[in-house]
Structures are given as structure tokens and as C-alpha cells.
Protein backbone atom coordinates (compact mmCIF):
# COMPACT_ATOMS: atom_id res chain seq x y z
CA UNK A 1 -67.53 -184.96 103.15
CA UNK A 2 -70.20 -185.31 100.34
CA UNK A 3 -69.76 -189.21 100.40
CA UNK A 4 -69.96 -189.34 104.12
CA UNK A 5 -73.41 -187.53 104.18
CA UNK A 6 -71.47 -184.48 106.79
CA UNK A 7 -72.92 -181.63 107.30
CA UNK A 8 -69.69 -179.29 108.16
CA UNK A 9 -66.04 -179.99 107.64
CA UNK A 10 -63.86 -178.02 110.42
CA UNK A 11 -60.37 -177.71 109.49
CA UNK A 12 -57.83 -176.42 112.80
CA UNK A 13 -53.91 -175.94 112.67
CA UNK A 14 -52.60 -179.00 114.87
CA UNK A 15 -56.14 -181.30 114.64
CA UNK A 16 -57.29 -183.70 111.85
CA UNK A 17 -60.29 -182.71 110.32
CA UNK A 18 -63.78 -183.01 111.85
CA UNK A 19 -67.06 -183.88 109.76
CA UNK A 20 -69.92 -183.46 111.35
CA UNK A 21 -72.58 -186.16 110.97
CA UNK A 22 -76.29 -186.42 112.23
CA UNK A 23 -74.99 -183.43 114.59
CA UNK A 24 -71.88 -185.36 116.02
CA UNK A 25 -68.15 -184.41 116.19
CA UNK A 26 -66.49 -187.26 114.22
CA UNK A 27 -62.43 -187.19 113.54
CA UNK A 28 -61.47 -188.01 109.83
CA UNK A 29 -58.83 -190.54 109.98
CA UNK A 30 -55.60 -188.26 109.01
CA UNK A 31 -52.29 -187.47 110.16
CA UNK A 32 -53.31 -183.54 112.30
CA UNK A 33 -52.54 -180.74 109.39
CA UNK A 34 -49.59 -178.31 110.15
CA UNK A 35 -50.76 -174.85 110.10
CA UNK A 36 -48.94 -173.78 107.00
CA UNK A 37 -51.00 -177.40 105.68
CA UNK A 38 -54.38 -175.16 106.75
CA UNK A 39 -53.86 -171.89 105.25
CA UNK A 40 -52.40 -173.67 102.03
CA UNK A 41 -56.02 -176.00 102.37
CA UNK A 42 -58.37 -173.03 103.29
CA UNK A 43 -57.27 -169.60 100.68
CA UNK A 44 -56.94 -172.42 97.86
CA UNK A 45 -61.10 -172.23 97.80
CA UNK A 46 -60.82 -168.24 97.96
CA UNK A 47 -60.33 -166.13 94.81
CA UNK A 48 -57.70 -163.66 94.96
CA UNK A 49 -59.92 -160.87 95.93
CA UNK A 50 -61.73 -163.32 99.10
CA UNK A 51 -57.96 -163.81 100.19
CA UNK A 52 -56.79 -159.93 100.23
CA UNK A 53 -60.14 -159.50 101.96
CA UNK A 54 -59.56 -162.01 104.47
CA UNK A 55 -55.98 -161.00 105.64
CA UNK A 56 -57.49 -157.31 106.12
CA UNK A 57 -60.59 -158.43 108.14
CA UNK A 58 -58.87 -161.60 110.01
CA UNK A 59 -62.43 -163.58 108.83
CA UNK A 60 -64.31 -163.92 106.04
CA UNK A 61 -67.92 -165.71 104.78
CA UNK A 62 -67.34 -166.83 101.40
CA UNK A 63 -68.60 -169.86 99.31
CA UNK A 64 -67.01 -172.11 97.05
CA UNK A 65 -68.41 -174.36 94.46
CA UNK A 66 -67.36 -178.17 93.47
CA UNK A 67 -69.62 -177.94 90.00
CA UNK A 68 -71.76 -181.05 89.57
CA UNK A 69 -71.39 -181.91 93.49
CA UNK A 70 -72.02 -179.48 96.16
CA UNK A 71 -71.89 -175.54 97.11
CA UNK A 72 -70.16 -174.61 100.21
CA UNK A 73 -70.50 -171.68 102.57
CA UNK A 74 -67.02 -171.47 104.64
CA UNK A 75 -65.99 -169.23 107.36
CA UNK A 76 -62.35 -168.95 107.76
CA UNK A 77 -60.80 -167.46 111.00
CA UNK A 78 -57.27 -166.75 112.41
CA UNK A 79 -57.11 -168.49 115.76
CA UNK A 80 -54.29 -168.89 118.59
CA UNK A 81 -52.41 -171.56 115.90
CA UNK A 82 -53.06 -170.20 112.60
CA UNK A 83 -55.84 -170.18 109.93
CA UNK A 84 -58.98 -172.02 110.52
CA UNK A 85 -62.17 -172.70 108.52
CA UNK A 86 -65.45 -174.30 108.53
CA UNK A 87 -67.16 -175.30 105.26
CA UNK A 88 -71.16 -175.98 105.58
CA UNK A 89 -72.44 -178.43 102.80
CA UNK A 90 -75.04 -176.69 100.59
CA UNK A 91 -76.52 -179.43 98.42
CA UNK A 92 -76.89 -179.10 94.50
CA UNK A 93 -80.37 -180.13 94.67
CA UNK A 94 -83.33 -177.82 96.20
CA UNK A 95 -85.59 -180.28 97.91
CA UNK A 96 -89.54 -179.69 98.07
CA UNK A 97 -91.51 -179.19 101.59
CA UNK A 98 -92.37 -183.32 101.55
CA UNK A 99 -88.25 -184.26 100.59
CA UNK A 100 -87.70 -182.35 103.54
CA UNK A 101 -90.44 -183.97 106.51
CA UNK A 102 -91.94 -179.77 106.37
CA UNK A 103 -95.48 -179.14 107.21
CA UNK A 104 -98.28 -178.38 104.51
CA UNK A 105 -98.53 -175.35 106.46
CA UNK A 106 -95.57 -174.01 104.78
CA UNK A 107 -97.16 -174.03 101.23
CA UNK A 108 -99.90 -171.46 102.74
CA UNK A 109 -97.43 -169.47 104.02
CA UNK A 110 -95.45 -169.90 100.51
CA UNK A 111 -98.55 -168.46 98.95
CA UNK A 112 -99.05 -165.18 100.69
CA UNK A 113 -99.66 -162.20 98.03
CA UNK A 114 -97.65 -160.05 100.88
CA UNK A 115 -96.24 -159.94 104.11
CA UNK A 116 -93.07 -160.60 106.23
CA UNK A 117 -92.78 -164.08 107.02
CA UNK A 118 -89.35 -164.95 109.20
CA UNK A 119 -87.62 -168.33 110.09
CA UNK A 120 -85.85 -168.36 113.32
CA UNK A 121 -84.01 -171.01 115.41
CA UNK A 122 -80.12 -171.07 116.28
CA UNK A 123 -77.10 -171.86 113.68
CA UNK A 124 -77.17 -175.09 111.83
CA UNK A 125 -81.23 -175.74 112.11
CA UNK A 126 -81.95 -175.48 108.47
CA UNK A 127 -83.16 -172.29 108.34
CA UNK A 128 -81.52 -171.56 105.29
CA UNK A 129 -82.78 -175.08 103.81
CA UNK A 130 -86.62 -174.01 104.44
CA UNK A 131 -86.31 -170.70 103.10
CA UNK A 132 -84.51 -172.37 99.55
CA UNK A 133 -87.29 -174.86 99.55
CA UNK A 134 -89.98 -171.77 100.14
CA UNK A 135 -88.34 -169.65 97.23
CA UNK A 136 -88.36 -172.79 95.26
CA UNK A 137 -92.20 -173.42 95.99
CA UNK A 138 -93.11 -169.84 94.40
CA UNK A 139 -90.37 -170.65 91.66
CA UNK A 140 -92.81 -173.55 90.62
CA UNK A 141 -96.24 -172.17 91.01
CA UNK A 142 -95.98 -168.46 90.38
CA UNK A 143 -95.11 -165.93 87.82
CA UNK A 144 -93.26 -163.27 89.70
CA UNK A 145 -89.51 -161.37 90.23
CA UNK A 146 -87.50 -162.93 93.11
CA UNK A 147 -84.71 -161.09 94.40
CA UNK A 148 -82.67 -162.68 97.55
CA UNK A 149 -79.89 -160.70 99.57
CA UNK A 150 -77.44 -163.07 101.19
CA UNK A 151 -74.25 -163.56 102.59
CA UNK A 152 -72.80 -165.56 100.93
CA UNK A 153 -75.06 -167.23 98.56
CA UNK A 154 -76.02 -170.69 99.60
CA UNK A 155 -78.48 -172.46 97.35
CA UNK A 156 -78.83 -171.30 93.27
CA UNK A 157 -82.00 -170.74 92.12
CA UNK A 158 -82.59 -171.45 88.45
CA UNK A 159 -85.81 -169.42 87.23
CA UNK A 160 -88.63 -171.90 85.99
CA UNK A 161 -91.76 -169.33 86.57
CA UNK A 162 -90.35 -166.81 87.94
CA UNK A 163 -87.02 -164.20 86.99
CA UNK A 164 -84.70 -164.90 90.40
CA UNK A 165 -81.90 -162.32 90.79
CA UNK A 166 -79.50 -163.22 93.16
CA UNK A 167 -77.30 -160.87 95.17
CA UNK A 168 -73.86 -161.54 97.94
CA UNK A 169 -72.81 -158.91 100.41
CA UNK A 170 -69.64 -157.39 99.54
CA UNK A 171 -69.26 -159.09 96.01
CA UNK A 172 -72.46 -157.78 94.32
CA UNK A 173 -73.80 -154.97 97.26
CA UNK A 174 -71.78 -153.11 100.16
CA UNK A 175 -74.52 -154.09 102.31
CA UNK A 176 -77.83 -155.83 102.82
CA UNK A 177 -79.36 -152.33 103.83
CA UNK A 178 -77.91 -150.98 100.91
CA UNK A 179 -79.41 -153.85 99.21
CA UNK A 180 -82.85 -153.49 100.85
CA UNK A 181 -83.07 -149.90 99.65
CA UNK A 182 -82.40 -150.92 96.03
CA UNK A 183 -84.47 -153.74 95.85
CA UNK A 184 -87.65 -151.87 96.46
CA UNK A 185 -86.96 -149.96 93.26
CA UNK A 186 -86.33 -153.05 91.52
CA UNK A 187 -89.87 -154.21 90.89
CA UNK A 188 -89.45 -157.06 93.09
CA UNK A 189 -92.45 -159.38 94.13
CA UNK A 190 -90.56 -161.34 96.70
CA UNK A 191 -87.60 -160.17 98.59
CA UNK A 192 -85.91 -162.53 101.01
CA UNK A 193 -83.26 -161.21 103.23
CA UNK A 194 -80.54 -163.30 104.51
CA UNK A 195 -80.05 -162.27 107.75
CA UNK A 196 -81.88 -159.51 109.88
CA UNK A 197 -78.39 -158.28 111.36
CA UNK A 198 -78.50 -154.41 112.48
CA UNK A 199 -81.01 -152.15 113.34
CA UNK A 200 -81.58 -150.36 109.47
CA UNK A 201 -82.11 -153.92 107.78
CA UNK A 202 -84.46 -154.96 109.94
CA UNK A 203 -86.20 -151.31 109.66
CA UNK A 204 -86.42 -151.76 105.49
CA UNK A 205 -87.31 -155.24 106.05
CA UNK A 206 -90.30 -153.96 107.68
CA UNK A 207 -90.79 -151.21 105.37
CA UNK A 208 -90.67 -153.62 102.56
CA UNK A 209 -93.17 -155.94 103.97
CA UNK A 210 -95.46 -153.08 104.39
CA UNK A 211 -95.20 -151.88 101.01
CA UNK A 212 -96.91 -154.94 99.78
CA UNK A 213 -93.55 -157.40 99.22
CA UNK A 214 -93.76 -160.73 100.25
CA UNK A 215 -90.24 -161.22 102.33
CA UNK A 216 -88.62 -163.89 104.06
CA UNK A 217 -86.29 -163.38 106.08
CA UNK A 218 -84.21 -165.15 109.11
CA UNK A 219 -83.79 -164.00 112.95
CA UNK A 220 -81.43 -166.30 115.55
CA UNK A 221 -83.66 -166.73 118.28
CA UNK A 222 -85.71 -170.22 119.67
CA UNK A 223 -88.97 -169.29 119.52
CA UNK A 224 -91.84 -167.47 117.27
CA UNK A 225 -93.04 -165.46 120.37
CA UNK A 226 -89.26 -164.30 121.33
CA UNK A 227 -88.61 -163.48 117.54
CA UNK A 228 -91.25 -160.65 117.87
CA UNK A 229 -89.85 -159.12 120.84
CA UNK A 230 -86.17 -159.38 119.29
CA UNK A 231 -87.24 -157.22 116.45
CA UNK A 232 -89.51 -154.87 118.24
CA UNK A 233 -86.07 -154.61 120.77
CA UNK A 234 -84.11 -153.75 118.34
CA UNK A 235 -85.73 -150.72 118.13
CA UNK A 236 -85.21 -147.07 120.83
CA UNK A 237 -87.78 -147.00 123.26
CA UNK A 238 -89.46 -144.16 121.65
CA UNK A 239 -90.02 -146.02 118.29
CA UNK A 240 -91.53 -149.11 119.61
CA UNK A 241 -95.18 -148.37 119.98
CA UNK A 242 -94.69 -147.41 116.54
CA UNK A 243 -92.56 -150.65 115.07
CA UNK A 244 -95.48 -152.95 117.05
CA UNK A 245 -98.39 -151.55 115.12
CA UNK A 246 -96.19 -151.85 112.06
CA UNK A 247 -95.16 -155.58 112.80
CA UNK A 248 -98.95 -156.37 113.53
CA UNK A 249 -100.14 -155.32 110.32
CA UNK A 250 -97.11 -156.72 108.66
CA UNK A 251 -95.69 -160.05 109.98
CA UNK A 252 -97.69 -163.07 108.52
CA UNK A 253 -96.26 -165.99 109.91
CA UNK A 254 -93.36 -167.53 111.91
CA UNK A 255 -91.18 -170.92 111.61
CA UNK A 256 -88.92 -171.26 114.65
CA UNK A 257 -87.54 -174.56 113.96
CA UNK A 258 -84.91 -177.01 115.40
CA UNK A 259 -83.19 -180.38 113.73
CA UNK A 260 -82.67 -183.15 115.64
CA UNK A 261 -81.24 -186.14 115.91
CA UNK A 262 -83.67 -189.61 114.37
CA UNK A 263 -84.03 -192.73 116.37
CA UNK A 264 -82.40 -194.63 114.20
CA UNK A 265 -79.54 -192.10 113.92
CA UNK A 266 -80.33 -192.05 110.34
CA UNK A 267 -79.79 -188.72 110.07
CA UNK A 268 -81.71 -185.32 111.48
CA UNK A 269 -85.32 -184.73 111.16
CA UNK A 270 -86.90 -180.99 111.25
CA UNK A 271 -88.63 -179.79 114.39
CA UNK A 272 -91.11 -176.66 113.97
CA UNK A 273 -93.09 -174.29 115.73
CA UNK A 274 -95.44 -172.11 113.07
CA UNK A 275 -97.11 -169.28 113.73
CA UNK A 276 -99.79 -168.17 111.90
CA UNK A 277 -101.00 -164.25 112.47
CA UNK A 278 -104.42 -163.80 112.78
CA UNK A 279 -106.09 -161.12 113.94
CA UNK A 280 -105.96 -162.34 117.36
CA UNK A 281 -102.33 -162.57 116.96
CA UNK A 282 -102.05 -158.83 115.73
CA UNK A 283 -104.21 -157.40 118.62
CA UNK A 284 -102.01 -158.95 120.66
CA UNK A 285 -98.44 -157.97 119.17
CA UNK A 286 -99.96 -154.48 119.12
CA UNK A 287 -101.11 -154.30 122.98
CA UNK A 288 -97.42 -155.83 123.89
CA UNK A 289 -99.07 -159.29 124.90
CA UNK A 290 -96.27 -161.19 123.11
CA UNK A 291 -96.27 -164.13 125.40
């Protein structure tokens, strides 16, 4: 997978594997693995605690490590044939904003004292990618205390400026709200959130942008404009006037982004929308005026 420059490996009871490459289906060239063959492939990368775990819950999000090659975030699923899995390539290496074809924009974003600052766009655009090479940009230029909240952990962060502390649902935290609400006692600078999943993260990840935190953190939706009504949705009716004054003092920029395919099908190049807030961009979040 690593050699071949794939992005995912999907492993199914009854198929041969499938790499994906430059955002293509492509069948490895192997006999179809038996079921039993699956399972046997898919709890050898889980520790004894991920596989208890996984025959409770019928899924898990784990990652696995090959040291000196590659991280992997998997997903492993019991489907109508047995135990499947998918393992997402997280690369060794952290590449900078100009490794990676992203805007300058994103350094000025990057260096924000404070503020929430989100990337959106749908599974498998590189959000995850942006927001390692963001950490990694305030790793290199400022002197501060980094604390991410994933699940699982994707790329490692080794401290050069700052102290980076590093925490997975379920291994190291019951939750990322649980998380959230510890964090802000942890003298944190920078907090970035892995995912903005249920109504009280995204309600401390608001609180923690207001209390003068720079956070990142990621939304699923295609557009900057539709990200700010997803979170102000989130909310009951009778809190949203409320959330909308807070999110227009608090959000500082947006990077919906996209990969697609290059010309020369040499691989996937980054498409982005950015959103800088000004105070045009405030007065118009609070008045409702999102689009």
C-alpha cells in the first residue's frame, strides 16, 4: 500500500483487496480472502483491549503503527459476510503548507493569538492533513502548549517549540466533551478538536474559542457558508440567537476544501475555499445573513 502510493486499503470477506489510488477503486492482484482470512488479517493490528472492544460494539476506529513507515487509522466493521476493515494511510512525515500545494493564507490563519478556526469538506479531503500541517506550523514558529483531542490519533507531533500533548477517545479520555472540559484547565494555548460530533462538543468548542484558545477543529459539510449554519443548527431554537452572536465574535476563519484528481493523474491536488471573518463577515453571521 505504502509502495503503491494508496491512500486506503479495503479489506471484504469474499473480495481481494482494494487500494485506492489518486481516488480510484483498484483490485490488488490476489486470490479473494475467506472470511476467517479477514478477521485473522484485521484483529492482528488490534491490541487485545481494541479486539474485546470491537466484538462488544460490532465497529471500532483504531490506529496501528508500522514504525519507520506509516501510521494507519482503520475502521473495522461486521458486514453481511464477516469482518471488514478499511485502513487510511497516515504518512510518517508532516508536510509544510508549500509540500502540500496550501495557500499562504493558511499561515495567517496559523498565526491567530485566538479564535475558532474549522476545516470542513466530506471524508477523505485532507482535512486531517491541513490541520497536522497547521499544528505543525505553530510547532515551528511559536512557544506555546498544544493539546489535540482525536479519534484515533492520526499524525504524531514531536514538540520542537512548543509542549504537544496528545489525547485518543476511549484510550486516553471517555469522550471528546469530556476532553474539552479538561483541556481548558490544562493551560492549553491551542486546542484542536478532532471532530465536532454532538451537540456538547461543539458547545465547549465554542466556549473554548471564546475564552481566548486558539482551536481547530473539523465539521463534514461542503462549504464555509453551510459550516456556519451546521453549527448554529445544532443548537434548540431558543439558543440560537445566542450561539450566532457567540460564533461572530468567535469563529476566525474557514477552509472548506476538496482533493481532486491532477491532469496528469499524478496524484490529487487540494481544492479550497477560505474564509476569512471580518467584521463584515460577523455582522452578517449575527443578523442570520449566512448566505
Amino acid at each position: 500500500m505504502v509502495r503503491e502510493g494508496a491512500s486506503d486499503l479495503h479489506i471484504s470477506p469474499n473480495y481481494s483487496p482494494f487500494f485506492r489510488i489518486n481516488g480510484h477503486m483498484i483490485k490488488v492482484k490476489v486470490a479473494p480472502l475467506t472470511p476467517e482470512k479477514c478477521e485473522k488479517i484485521v484483529t492482528e493490528t488490534m491490541s487485545t483491549a481494541q479486539s474485546k472492544q470491537f466484538r462488544n460494539r460490532l465497529e471500532l476506529d483504531w490506529s496501528y503503527q508500522l514504525p519507520g513507515l506509516a501510521r494507519f487509522r482503520a475502521n473495522a466493521f461486521v458486514q453481511n459476510d464477516g469482518v471488514g476493515a478499511v485502513y487510511r494511510l497516515v504518512p510518517e512525515k508532516i508536510k509544510s503548507f508549500k509540500e502540500l500545494g496550501l495557500p499562504d493564507v493558511l499561515s495567517v490563519l496559523a498565526d491567530q493569538p485566538k479564535g475558532l478556526i474549522l476545516a470542513t469538506g466530506p471524508t477523505g479531503s485532507g482535512k486531517s492533513t491541513t490541520l497536522a500541517a497547521l499544528i505543525q506550523h505553530i510547532n515551528m514558529t511559536r512557544k506555546e502548549h498544544i493539546i489535540t483531542i482525536e479519534d484515533p490519533i492520526e499524525y504524531v507531533h514531536k514538540g520542537i517549540n512548543c509542549l504537544i500533548n496528545q489525547r485518543e477517545v476511549f484510550r486516553h479520555t471517555k469522550s471528546f466533551a469530556g476532553a474539552l472540559r479538561a483541556a481548558l484547565r490544562e493551560d492549553p494555548d491551542v486546542i484542536m478538536v478532532g471532530e465536532m460530533r454532538d451537540l456538547k462538543t461543539i458547545s465547549l468548542t465554542l466556549t473554548a474559542a471564546e475564552t481566548g484558545h486558539l482551536v481547530f477543529a473539523t465539521l463534514h459539510t461542503n462549504s464555509a457558508s453551510k459550516s456556519i449554519d451546521r453549527i448554529i443548527d445544532s443548537f434548540p431554537a431558543e439558543q440560537q440567537p445566542q450561539v450566532r452572536v457567540m460564533l461572530s465574535e468567535s469563529l476566525t476563519g474557514v477552509v472548506a476544501q476538496a482533493l481532486l484528481p491532477r491532469a496528469d493523474q499524478a496524484g490529487m491536488v487540494p481544492a479550497l475555499e477560505v474564509l476569512l471573518v471580518t467584521p463584515a463577515v460577523r455582522n452578517l453571521i449575527r443578523e442570520n445573513k449566512t448566505y
